[in-house]
N, C-alpha and C. Protein backbone atom coordinates (compact mmCIF):
# COMPACT_ATOMS: atom_id res chain seq x y z
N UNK A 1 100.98 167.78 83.86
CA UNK A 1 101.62 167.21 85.03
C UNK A 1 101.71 168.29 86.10
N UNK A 2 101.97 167.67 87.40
CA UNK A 2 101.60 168.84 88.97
C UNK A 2 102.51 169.83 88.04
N UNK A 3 104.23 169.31 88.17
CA UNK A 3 105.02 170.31 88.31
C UNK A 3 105.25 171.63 87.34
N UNK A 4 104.97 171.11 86.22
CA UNK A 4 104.87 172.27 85.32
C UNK A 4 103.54 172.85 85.06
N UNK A 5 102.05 172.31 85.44
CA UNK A 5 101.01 173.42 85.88
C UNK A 5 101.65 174.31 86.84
N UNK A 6 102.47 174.05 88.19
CA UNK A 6 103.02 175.41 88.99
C UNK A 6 103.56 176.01 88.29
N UNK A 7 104.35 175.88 87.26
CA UNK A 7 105.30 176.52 86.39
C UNK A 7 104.37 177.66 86.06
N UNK A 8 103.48 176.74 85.12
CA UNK A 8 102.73 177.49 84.45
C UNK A 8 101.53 178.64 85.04
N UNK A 9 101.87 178.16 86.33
CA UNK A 9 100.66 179.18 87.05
C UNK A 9 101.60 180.40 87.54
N UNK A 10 102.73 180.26 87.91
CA UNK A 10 103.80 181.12 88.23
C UNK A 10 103.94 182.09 86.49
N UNK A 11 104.15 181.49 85.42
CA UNK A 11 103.66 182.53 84.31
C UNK A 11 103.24 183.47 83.91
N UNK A 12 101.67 182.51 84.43
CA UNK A 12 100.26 182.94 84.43
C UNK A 12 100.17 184.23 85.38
N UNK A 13 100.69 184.48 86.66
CA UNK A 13 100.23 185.15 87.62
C UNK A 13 101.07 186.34 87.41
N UNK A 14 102.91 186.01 86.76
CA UNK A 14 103.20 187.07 86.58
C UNK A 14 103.13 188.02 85.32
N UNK A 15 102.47 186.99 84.45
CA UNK A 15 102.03 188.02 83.13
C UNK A 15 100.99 188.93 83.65
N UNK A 16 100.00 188.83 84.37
CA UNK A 16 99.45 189.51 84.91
C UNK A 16 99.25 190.84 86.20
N UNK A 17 100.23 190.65 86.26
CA UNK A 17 101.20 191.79 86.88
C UNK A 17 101.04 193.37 86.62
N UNK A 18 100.77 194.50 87.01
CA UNK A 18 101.04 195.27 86.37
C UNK A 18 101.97 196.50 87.32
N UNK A 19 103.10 195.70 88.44
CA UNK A 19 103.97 196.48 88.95
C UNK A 19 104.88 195.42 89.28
N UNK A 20 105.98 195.67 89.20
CA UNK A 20 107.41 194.81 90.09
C UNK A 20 107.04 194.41 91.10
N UNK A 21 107.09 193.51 91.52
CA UNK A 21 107.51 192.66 92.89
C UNK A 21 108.59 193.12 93.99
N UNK A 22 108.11 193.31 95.33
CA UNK A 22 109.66 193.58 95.55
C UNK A 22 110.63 192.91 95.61
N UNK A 23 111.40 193.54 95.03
CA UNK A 23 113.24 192.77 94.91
C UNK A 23 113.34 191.85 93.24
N UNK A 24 112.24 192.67 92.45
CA UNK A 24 112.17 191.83 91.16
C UNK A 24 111.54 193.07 90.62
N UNK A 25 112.14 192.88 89.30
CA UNK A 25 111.52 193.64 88.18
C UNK A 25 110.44 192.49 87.54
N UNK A 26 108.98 192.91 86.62
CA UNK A 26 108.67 191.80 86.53
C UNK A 26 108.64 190.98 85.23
N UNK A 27 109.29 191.53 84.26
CA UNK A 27 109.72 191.44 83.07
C UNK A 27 110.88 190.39 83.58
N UNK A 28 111.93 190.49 84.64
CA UNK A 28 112.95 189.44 84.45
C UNK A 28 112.37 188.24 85.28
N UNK A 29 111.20 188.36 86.02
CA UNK A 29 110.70 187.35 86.54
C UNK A 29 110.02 186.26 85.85
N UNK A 30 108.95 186.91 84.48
CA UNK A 30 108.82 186.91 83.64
C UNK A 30 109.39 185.53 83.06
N UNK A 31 110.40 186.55 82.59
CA UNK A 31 111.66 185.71 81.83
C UNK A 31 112.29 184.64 82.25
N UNK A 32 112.73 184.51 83.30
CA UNK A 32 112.93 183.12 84.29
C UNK A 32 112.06 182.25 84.03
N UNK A 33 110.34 182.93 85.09
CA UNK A 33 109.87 181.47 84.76
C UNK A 33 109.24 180.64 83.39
N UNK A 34 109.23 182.05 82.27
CA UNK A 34 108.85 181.15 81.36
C UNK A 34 110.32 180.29 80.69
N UNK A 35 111.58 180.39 81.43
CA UNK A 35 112.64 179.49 80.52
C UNK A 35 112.26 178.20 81.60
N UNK A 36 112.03 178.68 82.77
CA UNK A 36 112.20 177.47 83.63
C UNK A 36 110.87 176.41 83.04
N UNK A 37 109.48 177.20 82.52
CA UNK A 37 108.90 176.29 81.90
C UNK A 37 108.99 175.41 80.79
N UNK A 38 109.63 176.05 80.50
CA UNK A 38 110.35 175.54 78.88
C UNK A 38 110.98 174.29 79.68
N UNK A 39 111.78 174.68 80.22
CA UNK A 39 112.49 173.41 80.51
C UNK A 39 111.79 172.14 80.98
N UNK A 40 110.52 172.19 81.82
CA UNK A 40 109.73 171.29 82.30
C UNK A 40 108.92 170.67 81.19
N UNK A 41 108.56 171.54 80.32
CA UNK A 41 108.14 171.23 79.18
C UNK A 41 108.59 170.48 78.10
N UNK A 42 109.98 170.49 78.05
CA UNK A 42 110.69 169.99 76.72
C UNK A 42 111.27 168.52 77.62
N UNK A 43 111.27 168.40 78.84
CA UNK A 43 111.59 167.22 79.39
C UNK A 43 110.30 166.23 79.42
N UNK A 44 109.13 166.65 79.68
CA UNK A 44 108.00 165.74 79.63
C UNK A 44 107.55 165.51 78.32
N UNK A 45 107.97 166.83 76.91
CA UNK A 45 107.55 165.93 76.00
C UNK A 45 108.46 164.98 75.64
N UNK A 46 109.76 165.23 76.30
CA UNK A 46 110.64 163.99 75.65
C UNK A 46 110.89 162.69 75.68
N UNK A 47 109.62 162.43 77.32
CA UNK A 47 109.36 161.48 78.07
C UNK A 47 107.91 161.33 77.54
N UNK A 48 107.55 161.70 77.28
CA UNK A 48 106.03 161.36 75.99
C UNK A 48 106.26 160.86 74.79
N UNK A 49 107.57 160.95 74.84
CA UNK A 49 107.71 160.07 73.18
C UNK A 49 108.10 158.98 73.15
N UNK A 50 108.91 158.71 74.19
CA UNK A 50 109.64 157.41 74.79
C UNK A 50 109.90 157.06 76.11
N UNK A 51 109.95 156.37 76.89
CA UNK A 51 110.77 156.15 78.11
C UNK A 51 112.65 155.66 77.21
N UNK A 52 112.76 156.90 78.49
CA UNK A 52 114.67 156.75 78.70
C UNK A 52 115.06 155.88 79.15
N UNK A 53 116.16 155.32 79.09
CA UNK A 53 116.87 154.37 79.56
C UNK A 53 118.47 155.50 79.76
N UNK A 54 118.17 155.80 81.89
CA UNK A 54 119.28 156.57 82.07
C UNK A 54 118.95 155.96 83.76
N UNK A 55 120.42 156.84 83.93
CA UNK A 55 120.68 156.44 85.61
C UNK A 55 120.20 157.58 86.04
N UNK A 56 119.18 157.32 87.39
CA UNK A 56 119.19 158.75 87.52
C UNK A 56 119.11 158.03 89.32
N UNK A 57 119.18 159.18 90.30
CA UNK A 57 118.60 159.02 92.12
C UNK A 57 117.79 160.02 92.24
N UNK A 58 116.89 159.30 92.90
CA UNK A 58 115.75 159.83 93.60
C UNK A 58 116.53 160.56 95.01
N UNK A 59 115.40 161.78 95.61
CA UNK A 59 116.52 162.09 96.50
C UNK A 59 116.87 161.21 98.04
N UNK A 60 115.87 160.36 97.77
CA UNK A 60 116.00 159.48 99.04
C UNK A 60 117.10 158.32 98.96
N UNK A 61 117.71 158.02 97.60
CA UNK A 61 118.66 157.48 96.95
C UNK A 61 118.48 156.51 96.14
N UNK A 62 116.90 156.33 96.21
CA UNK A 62 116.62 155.50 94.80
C UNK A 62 117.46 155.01 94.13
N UNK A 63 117.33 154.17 93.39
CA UNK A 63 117.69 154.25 91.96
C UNK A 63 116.76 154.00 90.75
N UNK A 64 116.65 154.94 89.63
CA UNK A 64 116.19 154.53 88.96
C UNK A 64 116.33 154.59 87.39
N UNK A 65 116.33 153.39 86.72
CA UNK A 65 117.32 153.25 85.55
C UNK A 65 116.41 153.57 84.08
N UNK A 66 115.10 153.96 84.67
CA UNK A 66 114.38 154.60 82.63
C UNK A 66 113.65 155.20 83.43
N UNK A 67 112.83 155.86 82.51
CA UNK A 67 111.83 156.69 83.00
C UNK A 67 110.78 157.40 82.19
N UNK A 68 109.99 157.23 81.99
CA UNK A 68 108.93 157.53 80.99
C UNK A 68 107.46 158.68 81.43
N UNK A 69 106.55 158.80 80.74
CA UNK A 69 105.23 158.69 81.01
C UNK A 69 104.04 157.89 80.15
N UNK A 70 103.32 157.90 81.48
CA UNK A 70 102.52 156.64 81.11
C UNK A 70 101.13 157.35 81.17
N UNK A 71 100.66 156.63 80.21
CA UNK A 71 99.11 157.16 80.06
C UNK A 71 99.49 158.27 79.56
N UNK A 72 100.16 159.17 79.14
CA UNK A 72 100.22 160.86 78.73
C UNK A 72 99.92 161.58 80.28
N UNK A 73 100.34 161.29 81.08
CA UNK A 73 99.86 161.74 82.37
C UNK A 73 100.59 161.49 83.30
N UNK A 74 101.06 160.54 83.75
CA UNK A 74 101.78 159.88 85.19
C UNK A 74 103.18 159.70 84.42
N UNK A 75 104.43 160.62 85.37
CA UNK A 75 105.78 160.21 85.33
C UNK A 75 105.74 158.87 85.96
N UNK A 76 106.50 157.78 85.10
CA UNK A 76 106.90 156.37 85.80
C UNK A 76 107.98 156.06 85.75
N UNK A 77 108.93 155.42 86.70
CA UNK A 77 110.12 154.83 86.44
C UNK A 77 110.53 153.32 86.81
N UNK A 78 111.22 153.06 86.06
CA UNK A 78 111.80 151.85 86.59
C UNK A 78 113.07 151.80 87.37
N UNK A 79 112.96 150.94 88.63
CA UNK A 79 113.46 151.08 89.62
C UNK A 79 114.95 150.05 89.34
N UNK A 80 116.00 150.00 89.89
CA UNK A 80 116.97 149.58 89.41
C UNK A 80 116.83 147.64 90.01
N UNK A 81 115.77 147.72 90.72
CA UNK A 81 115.46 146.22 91.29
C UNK A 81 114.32 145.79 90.47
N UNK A 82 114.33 146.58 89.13
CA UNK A 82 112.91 145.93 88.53
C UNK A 82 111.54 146.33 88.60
N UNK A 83 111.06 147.18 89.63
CA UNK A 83 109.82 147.26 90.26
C UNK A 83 109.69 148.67 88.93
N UNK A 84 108.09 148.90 89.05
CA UNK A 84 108.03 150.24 88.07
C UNK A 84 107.25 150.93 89.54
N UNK A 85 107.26 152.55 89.05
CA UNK A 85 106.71 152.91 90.28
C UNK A 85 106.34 154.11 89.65
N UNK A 86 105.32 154.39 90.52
CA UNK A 86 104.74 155.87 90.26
C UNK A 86 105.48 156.85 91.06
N UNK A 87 105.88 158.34 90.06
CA UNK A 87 106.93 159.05 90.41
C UNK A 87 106.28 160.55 90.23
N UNK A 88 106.89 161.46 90.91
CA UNK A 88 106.78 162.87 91.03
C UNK A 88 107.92 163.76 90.79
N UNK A 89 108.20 164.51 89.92
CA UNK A 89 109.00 165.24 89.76
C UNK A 89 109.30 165.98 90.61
N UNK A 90 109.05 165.90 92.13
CA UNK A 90 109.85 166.62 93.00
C UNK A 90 110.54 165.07 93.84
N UNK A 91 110.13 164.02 93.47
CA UNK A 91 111.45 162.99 93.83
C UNK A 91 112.57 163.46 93.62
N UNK A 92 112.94 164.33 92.75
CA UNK A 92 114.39 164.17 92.07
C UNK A 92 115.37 165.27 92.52
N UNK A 93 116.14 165.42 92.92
CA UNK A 93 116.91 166.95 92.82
C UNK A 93 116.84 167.66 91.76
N UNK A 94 117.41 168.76 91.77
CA UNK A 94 117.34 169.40 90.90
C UNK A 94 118.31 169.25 89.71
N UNK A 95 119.65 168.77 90.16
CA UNK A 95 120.89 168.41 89.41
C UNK A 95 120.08 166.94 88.43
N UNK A 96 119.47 165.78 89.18
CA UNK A 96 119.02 164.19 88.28
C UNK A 96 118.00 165.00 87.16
N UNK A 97 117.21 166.10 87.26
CA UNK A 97 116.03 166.69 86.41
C UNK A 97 117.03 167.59 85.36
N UNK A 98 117.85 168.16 85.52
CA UNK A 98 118.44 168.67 84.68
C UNK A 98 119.96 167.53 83.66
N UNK A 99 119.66 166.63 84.08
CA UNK A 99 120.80 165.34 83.86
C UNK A 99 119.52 164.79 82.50
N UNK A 100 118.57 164.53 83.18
CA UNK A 100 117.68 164.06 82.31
C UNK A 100 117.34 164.99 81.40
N UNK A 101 117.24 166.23 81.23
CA UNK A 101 116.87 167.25 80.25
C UNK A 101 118.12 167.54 79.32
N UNK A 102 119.23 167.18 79.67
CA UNK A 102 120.32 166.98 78.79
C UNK A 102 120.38 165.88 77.82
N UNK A 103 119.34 164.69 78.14
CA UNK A 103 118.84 163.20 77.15
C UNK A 103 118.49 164.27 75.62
N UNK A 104 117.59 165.02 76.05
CA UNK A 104 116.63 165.77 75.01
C UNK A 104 117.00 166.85 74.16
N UNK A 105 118.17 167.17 74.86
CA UNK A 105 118.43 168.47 73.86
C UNK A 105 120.23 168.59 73.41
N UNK A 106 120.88 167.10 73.46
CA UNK A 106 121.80 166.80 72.92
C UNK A 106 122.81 167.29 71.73
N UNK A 107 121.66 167.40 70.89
CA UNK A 107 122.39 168.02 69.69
C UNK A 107 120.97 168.92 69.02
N UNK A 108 121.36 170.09 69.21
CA UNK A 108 120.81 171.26 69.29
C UNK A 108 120.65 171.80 67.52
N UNK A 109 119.83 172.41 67.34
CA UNK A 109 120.18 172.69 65.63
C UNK A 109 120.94 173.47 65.75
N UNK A 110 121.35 174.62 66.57
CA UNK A 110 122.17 175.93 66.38
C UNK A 110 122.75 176.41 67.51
N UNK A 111 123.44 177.18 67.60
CA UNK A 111 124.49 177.29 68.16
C UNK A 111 123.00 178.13 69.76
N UNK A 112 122.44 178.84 68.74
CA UNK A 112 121.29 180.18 69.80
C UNK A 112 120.43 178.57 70.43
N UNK A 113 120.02 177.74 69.37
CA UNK A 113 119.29 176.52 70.43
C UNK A 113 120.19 175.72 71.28
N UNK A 114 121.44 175.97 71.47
CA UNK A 114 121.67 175.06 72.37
C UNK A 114 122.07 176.20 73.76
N UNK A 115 122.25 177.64 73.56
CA UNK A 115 122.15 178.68 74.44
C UNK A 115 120.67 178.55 75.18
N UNK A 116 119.53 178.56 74.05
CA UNK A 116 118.20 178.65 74.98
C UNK A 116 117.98 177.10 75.91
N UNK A 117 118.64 176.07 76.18
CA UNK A 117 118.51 175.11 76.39
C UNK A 117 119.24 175.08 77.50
N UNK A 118 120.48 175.90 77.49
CA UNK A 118 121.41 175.83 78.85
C UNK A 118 120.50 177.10 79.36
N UNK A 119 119.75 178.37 78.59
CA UNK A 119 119.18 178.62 79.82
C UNK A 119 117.65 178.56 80.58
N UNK A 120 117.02 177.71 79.75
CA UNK A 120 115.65 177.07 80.27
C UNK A 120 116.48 176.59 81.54
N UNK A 121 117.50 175.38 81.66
CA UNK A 121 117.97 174.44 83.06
C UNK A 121 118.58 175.76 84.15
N UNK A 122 119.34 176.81 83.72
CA UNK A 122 119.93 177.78 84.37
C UNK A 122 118.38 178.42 85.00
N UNK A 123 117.40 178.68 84.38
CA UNK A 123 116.29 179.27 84.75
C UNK A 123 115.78 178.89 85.99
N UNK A 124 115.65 176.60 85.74
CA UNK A 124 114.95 175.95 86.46
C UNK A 124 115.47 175.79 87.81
N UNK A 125 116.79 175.90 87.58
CA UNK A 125 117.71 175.52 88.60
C UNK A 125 117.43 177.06 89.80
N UNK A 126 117.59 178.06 89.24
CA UNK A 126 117.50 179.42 90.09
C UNK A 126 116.06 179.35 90.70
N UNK A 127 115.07 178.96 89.95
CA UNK A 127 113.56 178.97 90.61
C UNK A 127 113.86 177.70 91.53
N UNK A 128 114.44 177.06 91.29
CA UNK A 128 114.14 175.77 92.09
C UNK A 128 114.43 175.54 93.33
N UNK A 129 115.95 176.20 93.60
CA UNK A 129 116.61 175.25 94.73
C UNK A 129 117.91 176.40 94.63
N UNK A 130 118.75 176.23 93.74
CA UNK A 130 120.21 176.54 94.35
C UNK A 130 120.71 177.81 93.20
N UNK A 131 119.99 178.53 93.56
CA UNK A 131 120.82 179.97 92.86
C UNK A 131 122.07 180.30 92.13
N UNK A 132 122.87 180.11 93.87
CA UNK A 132 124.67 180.20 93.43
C UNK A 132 124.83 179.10 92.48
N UNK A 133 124.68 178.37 92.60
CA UNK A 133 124.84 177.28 91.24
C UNK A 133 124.36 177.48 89.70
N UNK A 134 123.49 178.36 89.93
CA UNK A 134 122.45 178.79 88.58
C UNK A 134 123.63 180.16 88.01
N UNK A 135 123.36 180.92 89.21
CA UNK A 135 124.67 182.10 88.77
C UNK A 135 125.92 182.03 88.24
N UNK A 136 126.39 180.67 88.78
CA UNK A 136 127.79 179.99 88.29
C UNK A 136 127.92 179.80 86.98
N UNK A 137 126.72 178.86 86.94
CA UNK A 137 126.40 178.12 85.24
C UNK A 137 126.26 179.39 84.49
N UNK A 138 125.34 180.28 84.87
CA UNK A 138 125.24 181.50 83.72
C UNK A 138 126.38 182.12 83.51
N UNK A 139 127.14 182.21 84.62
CA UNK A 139 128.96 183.04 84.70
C UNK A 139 129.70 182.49 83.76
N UNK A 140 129.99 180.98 83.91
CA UNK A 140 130.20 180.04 83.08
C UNK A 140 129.86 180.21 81.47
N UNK A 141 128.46 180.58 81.40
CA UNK A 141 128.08 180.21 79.52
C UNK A 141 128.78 181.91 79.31
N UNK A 142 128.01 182.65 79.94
CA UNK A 142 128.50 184.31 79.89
C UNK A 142 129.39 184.49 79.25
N UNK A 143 130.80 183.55 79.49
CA UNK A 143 132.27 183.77 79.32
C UNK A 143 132.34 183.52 77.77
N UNK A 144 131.50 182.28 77.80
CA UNK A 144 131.88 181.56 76.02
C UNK A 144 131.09 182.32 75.39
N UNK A 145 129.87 183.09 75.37
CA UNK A 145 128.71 183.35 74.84
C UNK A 145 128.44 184.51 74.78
N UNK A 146 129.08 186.39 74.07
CA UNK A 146 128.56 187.48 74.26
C UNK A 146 126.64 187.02 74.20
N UNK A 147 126.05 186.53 73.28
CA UNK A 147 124.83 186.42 73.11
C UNK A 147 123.91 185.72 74.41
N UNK A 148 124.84 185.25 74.92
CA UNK A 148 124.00 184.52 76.07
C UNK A 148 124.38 185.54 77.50
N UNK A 149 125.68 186.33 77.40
CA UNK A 149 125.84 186.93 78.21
C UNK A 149 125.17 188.59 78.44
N UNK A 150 124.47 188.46 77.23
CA UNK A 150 122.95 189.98 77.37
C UNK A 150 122.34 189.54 77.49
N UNK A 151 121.78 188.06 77.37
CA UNK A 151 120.67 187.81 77.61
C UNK A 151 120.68 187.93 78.95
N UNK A 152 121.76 186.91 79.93
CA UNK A 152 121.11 186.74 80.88
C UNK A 152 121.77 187.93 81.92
N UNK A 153 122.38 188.98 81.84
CA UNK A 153 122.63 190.06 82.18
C UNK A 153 121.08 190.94 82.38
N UNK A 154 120.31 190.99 81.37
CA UNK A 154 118.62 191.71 81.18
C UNK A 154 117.83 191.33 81.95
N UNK A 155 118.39 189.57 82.36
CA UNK A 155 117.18 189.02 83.05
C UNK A 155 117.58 188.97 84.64
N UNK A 156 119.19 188.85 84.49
CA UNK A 156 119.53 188.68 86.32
C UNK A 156 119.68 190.93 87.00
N UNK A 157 119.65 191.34 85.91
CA UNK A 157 119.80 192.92 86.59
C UNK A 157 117.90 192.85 87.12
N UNK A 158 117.38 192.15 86.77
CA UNK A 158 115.98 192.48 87.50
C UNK A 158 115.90 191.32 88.55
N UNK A 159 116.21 190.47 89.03
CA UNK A 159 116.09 189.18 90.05
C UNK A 159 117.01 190.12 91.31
N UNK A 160 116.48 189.33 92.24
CA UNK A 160 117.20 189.90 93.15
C UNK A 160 118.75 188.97 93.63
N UNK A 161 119.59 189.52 94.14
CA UNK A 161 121.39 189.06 94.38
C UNK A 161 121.25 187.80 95.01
């Protein structure tokens, strides 16, 4: 799918790296975008196994009440008036994509999988759109979580403020 080939090309380009970026180390850049892929990843296969039945808005205010893929290829949803429609994962904000990635990773086997899961969305959310919000959420797990709070201490001392 478009959105997680960018993911994956953003990966791709910084595994290949062989100096920091400025205002980035590239090991924590690294690290970001492969959680943020993870996250794109574990949401489309979860929508490859089934269409959801969830509320979600489009950002134009849609509504749309399941959401699947079709063919192994095309995100589709159903629209809250019935209609199905062909959809793009940048319809959505960033908050409805991470609402929906919470369908999938509900009940976690372990305490460390449900840490890597809040921070694949913490990842997606910082690449995506709204930082301070991403920083919050990590401040947030930080508090409950010494283990989550080195992790993402390793990865935000190389991102830039």
């Amino acid at each position: 799918m478009k959105q997680i080939g960018s993911f994956a090309e953003i990966v791709d380009r910084v595994s290949k790296l062989d100096f920091d970026p400025p205002g980035y180390k590239r090991k924590a850049l690294l690290g970001i975008a492969q959680a943020a892929l993870v996250f794109l990843s574990e949401t489309e296969s979860g929508l490859g196994a089934k269409p959801v039945v969830i509320d979600l808005k489009m950002k134009d205010g849609t509504a749309v009440s399941s959401i699947g893929i079709a063919s192994g290829e095309r995100l589709v949803g159903k629209l809250a008036s019935g209609e199905i429609k062909d959809l793009e994962w940048t319809d959505f904000a960033t908050d409805q994509l991470i609402e929906l990635h919470r369908e999938f990773v509900k009940s976690p086997a372990s305490e460390m999988e449900r840490l890597r899961c809040h921070e694949a969305a913490i990842a997606f959310e910082w690449l995506s759109v709204d930082r301070q919000r991403a920083v919050a959420a990590a401040g947030r797990l930080s508090e409950e979580s010494v283990a989550f709070k080195a992790r993402w201490d390793s990865l935000a001392s190389g991102l830039p403020k």
